[in-house]
C-alpha atoms as a PDB file:
ATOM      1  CA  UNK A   1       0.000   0.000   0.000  1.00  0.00           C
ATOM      2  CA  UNK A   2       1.435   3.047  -0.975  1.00  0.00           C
ATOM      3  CA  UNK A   3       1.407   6.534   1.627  1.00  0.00           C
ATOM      4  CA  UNK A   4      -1.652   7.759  -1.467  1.00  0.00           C
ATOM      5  CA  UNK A   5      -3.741   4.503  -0.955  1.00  0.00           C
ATOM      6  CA  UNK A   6      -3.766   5.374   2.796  1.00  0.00           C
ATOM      7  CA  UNK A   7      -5.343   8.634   2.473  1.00  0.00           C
ATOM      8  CA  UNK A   8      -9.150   8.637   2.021  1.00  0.00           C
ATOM      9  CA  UNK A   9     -10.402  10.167  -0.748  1.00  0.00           C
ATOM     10  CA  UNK A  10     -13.157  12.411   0.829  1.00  0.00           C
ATOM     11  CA  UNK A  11     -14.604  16.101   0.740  1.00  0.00           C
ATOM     12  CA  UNK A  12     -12.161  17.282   3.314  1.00  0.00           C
ATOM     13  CA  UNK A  13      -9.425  16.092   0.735  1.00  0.00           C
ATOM     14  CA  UNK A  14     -11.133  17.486  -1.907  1.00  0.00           C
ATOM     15  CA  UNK A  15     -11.870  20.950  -0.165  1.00  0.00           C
ATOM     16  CA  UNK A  16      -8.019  21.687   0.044  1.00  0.00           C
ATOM     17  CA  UNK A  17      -7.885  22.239  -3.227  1.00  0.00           C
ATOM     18  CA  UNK A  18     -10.362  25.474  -3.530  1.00  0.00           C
ATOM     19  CA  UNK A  19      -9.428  28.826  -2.912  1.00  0.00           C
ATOM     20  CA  UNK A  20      -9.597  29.246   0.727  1.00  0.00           C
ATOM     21  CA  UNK A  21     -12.867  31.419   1.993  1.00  0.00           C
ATOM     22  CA  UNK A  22     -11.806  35.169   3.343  1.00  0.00           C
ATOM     23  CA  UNK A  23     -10.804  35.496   6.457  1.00  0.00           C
ATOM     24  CA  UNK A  24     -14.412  35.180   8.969  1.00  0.00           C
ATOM     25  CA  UNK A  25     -15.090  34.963  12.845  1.00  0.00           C
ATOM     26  CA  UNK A  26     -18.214  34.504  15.279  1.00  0.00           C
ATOM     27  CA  UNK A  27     -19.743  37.998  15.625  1.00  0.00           C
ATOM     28  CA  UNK A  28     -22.378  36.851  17.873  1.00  0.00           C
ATOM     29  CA  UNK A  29     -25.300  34.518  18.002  1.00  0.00           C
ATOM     30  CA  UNK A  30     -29.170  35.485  17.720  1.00  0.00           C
ATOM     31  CA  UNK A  31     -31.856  34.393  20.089  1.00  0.00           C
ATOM     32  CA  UNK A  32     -35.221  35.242  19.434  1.00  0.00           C
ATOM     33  CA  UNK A  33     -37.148  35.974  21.988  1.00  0.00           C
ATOM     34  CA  UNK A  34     -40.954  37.129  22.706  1.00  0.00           C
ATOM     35  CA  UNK A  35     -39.545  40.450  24.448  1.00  0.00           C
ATOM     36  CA  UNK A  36     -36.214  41.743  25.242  1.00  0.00           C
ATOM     37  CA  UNK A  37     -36.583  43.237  28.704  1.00  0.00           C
ATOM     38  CA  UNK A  38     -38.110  39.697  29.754  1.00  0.00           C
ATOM     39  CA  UNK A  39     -35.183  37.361  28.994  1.00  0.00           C
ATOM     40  CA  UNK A  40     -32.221  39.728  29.697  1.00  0.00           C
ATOM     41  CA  UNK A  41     -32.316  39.472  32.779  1.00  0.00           C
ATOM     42  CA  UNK A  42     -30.858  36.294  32.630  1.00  0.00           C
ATOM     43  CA  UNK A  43     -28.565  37.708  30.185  1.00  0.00           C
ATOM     44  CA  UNK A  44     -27.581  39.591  33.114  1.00  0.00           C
ATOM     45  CA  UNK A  45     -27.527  37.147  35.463  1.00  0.00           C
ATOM     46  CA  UNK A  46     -24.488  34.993  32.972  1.00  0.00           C
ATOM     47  CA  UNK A  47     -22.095  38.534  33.834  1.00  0.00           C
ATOM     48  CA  UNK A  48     -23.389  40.062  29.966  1.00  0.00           C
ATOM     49  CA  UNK A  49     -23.649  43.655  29.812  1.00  0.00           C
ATOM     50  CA  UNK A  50     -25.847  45.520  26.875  1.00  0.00           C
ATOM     51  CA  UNK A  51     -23.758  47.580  24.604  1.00  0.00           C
ATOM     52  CA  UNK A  52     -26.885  48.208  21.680  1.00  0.00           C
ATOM     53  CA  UNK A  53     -30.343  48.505  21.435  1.00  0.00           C
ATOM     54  CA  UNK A  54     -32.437  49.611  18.878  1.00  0.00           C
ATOM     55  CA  UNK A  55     -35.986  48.916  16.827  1.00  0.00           C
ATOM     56  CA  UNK A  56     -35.344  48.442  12.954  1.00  0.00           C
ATOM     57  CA  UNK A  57     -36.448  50.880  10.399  1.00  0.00           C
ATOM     58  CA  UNK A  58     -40.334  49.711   9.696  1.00  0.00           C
ATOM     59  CA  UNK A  59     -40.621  48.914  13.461  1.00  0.00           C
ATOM     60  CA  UNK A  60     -40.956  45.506  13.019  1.00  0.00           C
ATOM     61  CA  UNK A  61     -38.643  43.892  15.429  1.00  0.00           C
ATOM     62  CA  UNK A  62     -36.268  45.261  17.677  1.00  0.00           C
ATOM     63  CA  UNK A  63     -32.476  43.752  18.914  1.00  0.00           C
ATOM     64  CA  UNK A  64     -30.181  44.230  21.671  1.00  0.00           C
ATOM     65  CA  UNK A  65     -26.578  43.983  21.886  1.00  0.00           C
ATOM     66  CA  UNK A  66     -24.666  42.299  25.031  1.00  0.00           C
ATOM     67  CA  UNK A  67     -21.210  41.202  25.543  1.00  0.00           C
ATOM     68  CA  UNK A  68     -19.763  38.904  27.891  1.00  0.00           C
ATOM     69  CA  UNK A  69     -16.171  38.988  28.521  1.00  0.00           C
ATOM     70  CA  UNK A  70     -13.876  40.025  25.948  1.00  0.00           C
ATOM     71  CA  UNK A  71     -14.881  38.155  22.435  1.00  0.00           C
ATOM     72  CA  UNK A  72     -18.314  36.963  23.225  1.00  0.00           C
ATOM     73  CA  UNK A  73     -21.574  38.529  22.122  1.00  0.00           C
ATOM     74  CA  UNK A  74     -25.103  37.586  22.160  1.00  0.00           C
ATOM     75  CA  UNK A  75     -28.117  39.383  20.329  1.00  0.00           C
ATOM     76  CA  UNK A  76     -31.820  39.089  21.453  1.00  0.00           C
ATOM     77  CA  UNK A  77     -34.351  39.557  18.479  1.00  0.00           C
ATOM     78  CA  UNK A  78     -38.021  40.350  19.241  1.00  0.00           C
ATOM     79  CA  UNK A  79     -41.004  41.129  17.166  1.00  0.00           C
ATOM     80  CA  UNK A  80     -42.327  44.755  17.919  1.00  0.00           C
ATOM     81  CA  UNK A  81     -45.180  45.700  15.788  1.00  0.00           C
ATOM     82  CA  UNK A  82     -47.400  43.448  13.435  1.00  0.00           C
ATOM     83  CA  UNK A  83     -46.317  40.520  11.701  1.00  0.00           C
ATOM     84  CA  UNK A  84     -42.551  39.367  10.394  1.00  0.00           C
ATOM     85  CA  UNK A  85     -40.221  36.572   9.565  1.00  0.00           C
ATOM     86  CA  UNK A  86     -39.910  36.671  13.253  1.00  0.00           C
ATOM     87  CA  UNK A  87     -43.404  36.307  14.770  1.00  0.00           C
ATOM     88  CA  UNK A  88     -43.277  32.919  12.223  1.00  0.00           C
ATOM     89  CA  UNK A  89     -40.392  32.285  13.679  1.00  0.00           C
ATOM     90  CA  UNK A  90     -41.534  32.248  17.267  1.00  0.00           C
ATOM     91  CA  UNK A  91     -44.681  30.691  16.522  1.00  0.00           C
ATOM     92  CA  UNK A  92     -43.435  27.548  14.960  1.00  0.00           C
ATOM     93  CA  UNK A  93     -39.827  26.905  17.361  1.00  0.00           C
ATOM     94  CA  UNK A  94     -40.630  29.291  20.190  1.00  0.00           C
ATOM     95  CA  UNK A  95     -37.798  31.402  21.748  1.00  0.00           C
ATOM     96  CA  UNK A  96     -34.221  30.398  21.289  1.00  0.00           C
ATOM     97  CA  UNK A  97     -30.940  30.102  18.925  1.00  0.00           C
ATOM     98  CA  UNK A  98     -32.112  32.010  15.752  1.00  0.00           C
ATOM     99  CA  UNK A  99     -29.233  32.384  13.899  1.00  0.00           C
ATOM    100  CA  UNK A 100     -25.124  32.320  14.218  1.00  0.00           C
ATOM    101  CA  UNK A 101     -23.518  35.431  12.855  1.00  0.00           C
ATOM    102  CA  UNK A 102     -20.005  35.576  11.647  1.00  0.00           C
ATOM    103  CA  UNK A 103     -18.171  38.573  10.944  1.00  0.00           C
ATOM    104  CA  UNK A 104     -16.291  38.082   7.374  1.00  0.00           C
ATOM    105  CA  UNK A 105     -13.902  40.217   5.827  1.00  0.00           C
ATOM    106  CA  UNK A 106     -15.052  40.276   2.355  1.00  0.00           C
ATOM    107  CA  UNK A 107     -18.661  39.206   1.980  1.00  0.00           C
ATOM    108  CA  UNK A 108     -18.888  39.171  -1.852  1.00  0.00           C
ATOM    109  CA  UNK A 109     -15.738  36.690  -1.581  1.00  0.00           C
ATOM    110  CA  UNK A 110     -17.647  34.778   0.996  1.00  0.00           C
ATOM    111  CA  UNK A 111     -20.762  34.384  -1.070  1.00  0.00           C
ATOM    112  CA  UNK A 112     -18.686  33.012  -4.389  1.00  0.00           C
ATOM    113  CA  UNK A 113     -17.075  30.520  -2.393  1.00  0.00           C
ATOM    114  CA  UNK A 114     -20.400  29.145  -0.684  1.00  0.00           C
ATOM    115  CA  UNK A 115     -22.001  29.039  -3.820  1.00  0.00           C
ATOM    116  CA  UNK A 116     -18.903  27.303  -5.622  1.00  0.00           C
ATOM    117  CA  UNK A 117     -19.427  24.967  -2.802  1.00  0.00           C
ATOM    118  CA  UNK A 118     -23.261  24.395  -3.651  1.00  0.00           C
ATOM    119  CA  UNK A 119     -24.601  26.343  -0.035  1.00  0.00           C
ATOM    120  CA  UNK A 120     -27.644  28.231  -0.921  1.00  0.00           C
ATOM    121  CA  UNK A 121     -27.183  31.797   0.149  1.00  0.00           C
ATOM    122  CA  UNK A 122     -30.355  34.139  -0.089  1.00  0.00           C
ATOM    123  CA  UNK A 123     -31.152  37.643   1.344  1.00  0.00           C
ATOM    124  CA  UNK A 124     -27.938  39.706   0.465  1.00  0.00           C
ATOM    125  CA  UNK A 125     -28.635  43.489   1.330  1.00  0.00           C
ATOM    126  CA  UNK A 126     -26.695  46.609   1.772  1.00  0.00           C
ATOM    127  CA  UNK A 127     -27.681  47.798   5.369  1.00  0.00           C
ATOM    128  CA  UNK A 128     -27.081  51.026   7.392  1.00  0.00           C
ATOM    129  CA  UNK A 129     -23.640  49.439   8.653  1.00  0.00           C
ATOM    130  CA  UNK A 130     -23.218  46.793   6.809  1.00  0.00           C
ATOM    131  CA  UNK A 131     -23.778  44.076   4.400  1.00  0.00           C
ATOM    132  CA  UNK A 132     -25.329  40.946   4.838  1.00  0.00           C
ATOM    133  CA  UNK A 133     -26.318  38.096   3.459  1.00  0.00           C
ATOM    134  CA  UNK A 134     -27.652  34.084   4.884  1.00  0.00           C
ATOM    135  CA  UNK A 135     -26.887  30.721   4.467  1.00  0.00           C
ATOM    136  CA  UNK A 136     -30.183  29.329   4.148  1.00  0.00           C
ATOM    137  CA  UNK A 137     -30.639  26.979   7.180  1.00  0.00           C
ATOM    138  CA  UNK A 138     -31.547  23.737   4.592  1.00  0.00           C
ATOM    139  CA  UNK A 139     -27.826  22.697   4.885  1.00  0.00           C
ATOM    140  CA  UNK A 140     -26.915  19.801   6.849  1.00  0.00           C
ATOM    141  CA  UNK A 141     -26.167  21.789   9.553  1.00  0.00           C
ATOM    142  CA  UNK A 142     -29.728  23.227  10.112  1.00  0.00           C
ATOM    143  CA  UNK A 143     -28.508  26.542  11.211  1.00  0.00           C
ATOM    144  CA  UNK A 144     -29.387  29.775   9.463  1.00  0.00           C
ATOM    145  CA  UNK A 145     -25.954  31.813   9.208  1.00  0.00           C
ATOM    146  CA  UNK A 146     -25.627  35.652   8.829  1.00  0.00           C
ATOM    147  CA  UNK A 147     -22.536  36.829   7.308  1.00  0.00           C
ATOM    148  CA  UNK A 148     -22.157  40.177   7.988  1.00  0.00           C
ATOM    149  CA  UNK A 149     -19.362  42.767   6.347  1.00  0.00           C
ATOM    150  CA  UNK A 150     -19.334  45.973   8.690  1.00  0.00           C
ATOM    151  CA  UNK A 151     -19.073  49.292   6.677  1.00  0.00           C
ATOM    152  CA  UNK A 152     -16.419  51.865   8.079  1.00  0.00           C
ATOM    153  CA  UNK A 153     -19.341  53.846   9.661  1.00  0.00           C
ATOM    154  CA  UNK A 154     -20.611  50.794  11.725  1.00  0.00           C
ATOM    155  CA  UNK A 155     -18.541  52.313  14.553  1.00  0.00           C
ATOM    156  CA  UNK A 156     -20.884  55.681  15.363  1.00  0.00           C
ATOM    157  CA  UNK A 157     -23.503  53.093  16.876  1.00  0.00           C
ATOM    158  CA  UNK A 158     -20.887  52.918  20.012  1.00  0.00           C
ATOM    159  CA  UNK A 159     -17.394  52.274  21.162  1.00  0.00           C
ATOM    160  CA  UNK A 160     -15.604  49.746  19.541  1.00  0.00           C
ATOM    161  CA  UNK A 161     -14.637  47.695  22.274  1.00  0.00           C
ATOM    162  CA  UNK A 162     -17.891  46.738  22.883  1.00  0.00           C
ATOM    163  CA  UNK A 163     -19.656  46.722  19.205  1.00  0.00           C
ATOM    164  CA  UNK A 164     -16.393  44.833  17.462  1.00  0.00           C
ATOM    165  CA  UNK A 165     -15.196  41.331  18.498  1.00  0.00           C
ATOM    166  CA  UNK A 166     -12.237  42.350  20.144  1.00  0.00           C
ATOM    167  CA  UNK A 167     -13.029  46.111  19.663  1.00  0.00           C
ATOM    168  CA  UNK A 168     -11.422  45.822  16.258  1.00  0.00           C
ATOM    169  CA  UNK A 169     -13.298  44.724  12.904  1.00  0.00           C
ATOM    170  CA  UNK A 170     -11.891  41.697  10.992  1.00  0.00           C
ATOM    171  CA  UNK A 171      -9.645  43.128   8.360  1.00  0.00           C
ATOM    172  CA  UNK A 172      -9.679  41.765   4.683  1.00  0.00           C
END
């Protein structure tokens, strides 16, 4: 048996030989709950502090910021006025884990390369802050990702240390 035959040939093998993705982190995860000022209190009772809060542009649902320790940082999602992807949200799985975001240095880069790796990505948008797009959560894994590119003017919502993983953005 020769050293080759000894390697399996599998996707991990095969994956070495694409362009590496750009550079990406954990922002922060999403939990969707029925009402901010209800569950963070036991936000507050884990040692997070709130660094962000504020209701989106057509008032549908509102989210909250909170860090805990240096790198780690948890959003709460709730519906505020009528009805959104979030009141379906809550009424079919209830509160909890929403989505996983991760910070990514160059989002357009990100995209190609999930979509060169067959992931379905939907919802890209430009943003007051940044760019996003999803992951659509029919993958194996079952979790809806956000990538998120921050825009150079992401940093007037508050200090840095507490709206940046690490208080710096990822660079490219």
């Amino acid at each position: 048996m020769s050293p080759d035959d000894s390697v399996p040939s599998d996707s991990t093998t095969a994956a070495a030989t694409e362009p590496a993705p750009p550079a990406a982190r954990v922002d922060h995860v999403g939990i969707a709950v029925d009402d901010v000022e209800a569950a963070e209190p036991t936000l507050f009772a884990l040692g997070c502090e709130r660094v962000h809060r504020e209701t989106v542009a057509d008032g549908s649902f509102e989210w909250a910021t909170y860090v805990l320790g240096d790198a780690s940082r948890i959003e709460l999602i709730a519906p505020v006025d009528g009805e959104s992807f979030l009141t379906t949200f809550l009424d079919e799985h209830g509160p909890g884990l929403h989505h996983v975001t991760l910070e990514v240095s160059d989002i357009d880069a990100m995209v190609a390369a999930l979509e060169t790796a067959g992931e379905r990505v939907v919802g890209y948008a430009v943003e007051d802050g940044w760019t996003e797009a999803f992951v659509s959560p029919r993958n194996p894994t079952g979790a809806l990702f956000q990538l998120m590119e921050y825009h150079d003017d992401y940093g007037e919502k508050g200090a840095d240390d507490a709206l940046f993983v690490h208080g710096e953005r990822l660079d490219s």
